[in-house]
Protein backbone atom coordinates (compact mmCIF):
# COMPACT_ATOMS: atom_id res chain seq x y z
CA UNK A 1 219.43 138.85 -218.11
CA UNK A 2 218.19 137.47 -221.50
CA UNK A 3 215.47 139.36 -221.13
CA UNK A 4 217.40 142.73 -221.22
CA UNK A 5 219.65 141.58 -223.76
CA UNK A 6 216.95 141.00 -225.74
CA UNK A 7 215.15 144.30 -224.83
CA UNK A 8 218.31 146.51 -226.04
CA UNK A 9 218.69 144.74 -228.80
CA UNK A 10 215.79 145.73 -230.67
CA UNK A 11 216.04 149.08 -229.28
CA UNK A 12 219.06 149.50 -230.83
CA UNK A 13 217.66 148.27 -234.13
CA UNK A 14 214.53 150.34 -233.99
CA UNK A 15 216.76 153.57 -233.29
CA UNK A 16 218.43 152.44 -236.63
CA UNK A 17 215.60 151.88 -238.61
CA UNK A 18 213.64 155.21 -237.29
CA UNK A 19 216.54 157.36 -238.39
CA UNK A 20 216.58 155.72 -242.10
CA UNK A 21 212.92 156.38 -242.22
CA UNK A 22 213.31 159.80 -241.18
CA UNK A 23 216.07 160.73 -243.81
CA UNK A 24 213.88 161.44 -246.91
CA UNK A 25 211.92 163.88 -244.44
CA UNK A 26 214.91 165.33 -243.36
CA UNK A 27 216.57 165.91 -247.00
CA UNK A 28 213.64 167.66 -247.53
CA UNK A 29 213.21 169.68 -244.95
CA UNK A 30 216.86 171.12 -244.80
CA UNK A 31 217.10 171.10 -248.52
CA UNK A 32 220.17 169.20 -248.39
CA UNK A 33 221.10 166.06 -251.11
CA UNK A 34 221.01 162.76 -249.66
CA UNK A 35 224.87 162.57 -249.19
CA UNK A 36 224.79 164.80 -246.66
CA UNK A 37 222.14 162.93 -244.84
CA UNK A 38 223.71 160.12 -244.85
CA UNK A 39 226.37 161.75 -242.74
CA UNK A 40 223.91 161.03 -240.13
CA UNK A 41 223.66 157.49 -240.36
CA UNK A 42 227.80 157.58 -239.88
CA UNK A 43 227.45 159.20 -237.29
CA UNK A 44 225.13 157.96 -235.02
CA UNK A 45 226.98 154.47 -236.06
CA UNK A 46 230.44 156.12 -235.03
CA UNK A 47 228.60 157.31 -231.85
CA UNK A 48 227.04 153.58 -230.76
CA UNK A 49 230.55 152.15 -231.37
CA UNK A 50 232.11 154.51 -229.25
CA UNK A 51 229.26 154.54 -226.58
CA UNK A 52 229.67 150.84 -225.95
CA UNK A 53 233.03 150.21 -224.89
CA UNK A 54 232.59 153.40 -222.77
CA UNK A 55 229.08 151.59 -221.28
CA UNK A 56 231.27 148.85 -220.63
CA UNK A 57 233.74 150.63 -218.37
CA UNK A 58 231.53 152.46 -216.26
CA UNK A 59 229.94 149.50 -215.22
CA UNK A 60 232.54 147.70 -214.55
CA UNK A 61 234.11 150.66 -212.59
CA UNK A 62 230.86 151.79 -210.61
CA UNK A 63 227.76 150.71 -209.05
CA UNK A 64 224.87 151.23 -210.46
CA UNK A 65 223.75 153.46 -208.25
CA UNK A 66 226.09 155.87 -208.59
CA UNK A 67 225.82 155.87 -212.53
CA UNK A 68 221.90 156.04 -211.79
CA UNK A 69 222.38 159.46 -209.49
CA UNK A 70 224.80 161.02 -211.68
CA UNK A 71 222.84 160.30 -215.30
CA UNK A 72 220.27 162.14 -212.94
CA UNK A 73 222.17 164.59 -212.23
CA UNK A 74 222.91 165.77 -215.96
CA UNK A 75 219.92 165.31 -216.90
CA UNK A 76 218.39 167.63 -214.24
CA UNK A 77 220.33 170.57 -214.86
């Protein structure tokens, strides 16, 4: 359990620290200024805090299983 603790840990770190690197490249590409990049950083902030709680809930209300099948099942279509 540690373990996978541990494991998403750092993924969520290295998620955060890949986007940062990747803002100069996209400022540059879109030809936007840097405050509007940064707009993504808020976001995908807003979007872990939101995501976790949710996590959270659907575990607790069903099996894994059944989260397994149907994360399948949107991803297949």
């Amino acid at each position: 359990m540690a373990i996978t603790l541990m494991i998403g840990s750092f993924v969520a770190i290295l998620n955060q620290t890949l986007m940062i690197s990747a803002l100069p490249t996209l400022m540059h590409e879109f030809d936007v200024p840097s405050s509007t990049v940064q707009w993504l950083t808020t976001g995908f902030m807003l979007t872990n805090g939101i995501m976790i709680p949710i996590t959270a809930f659907l575990i607790e209300t069903f099996t894994t299983r059944q989260l397994f099948l149907y994360a399948m099942g949107i991803s297949a279509e």
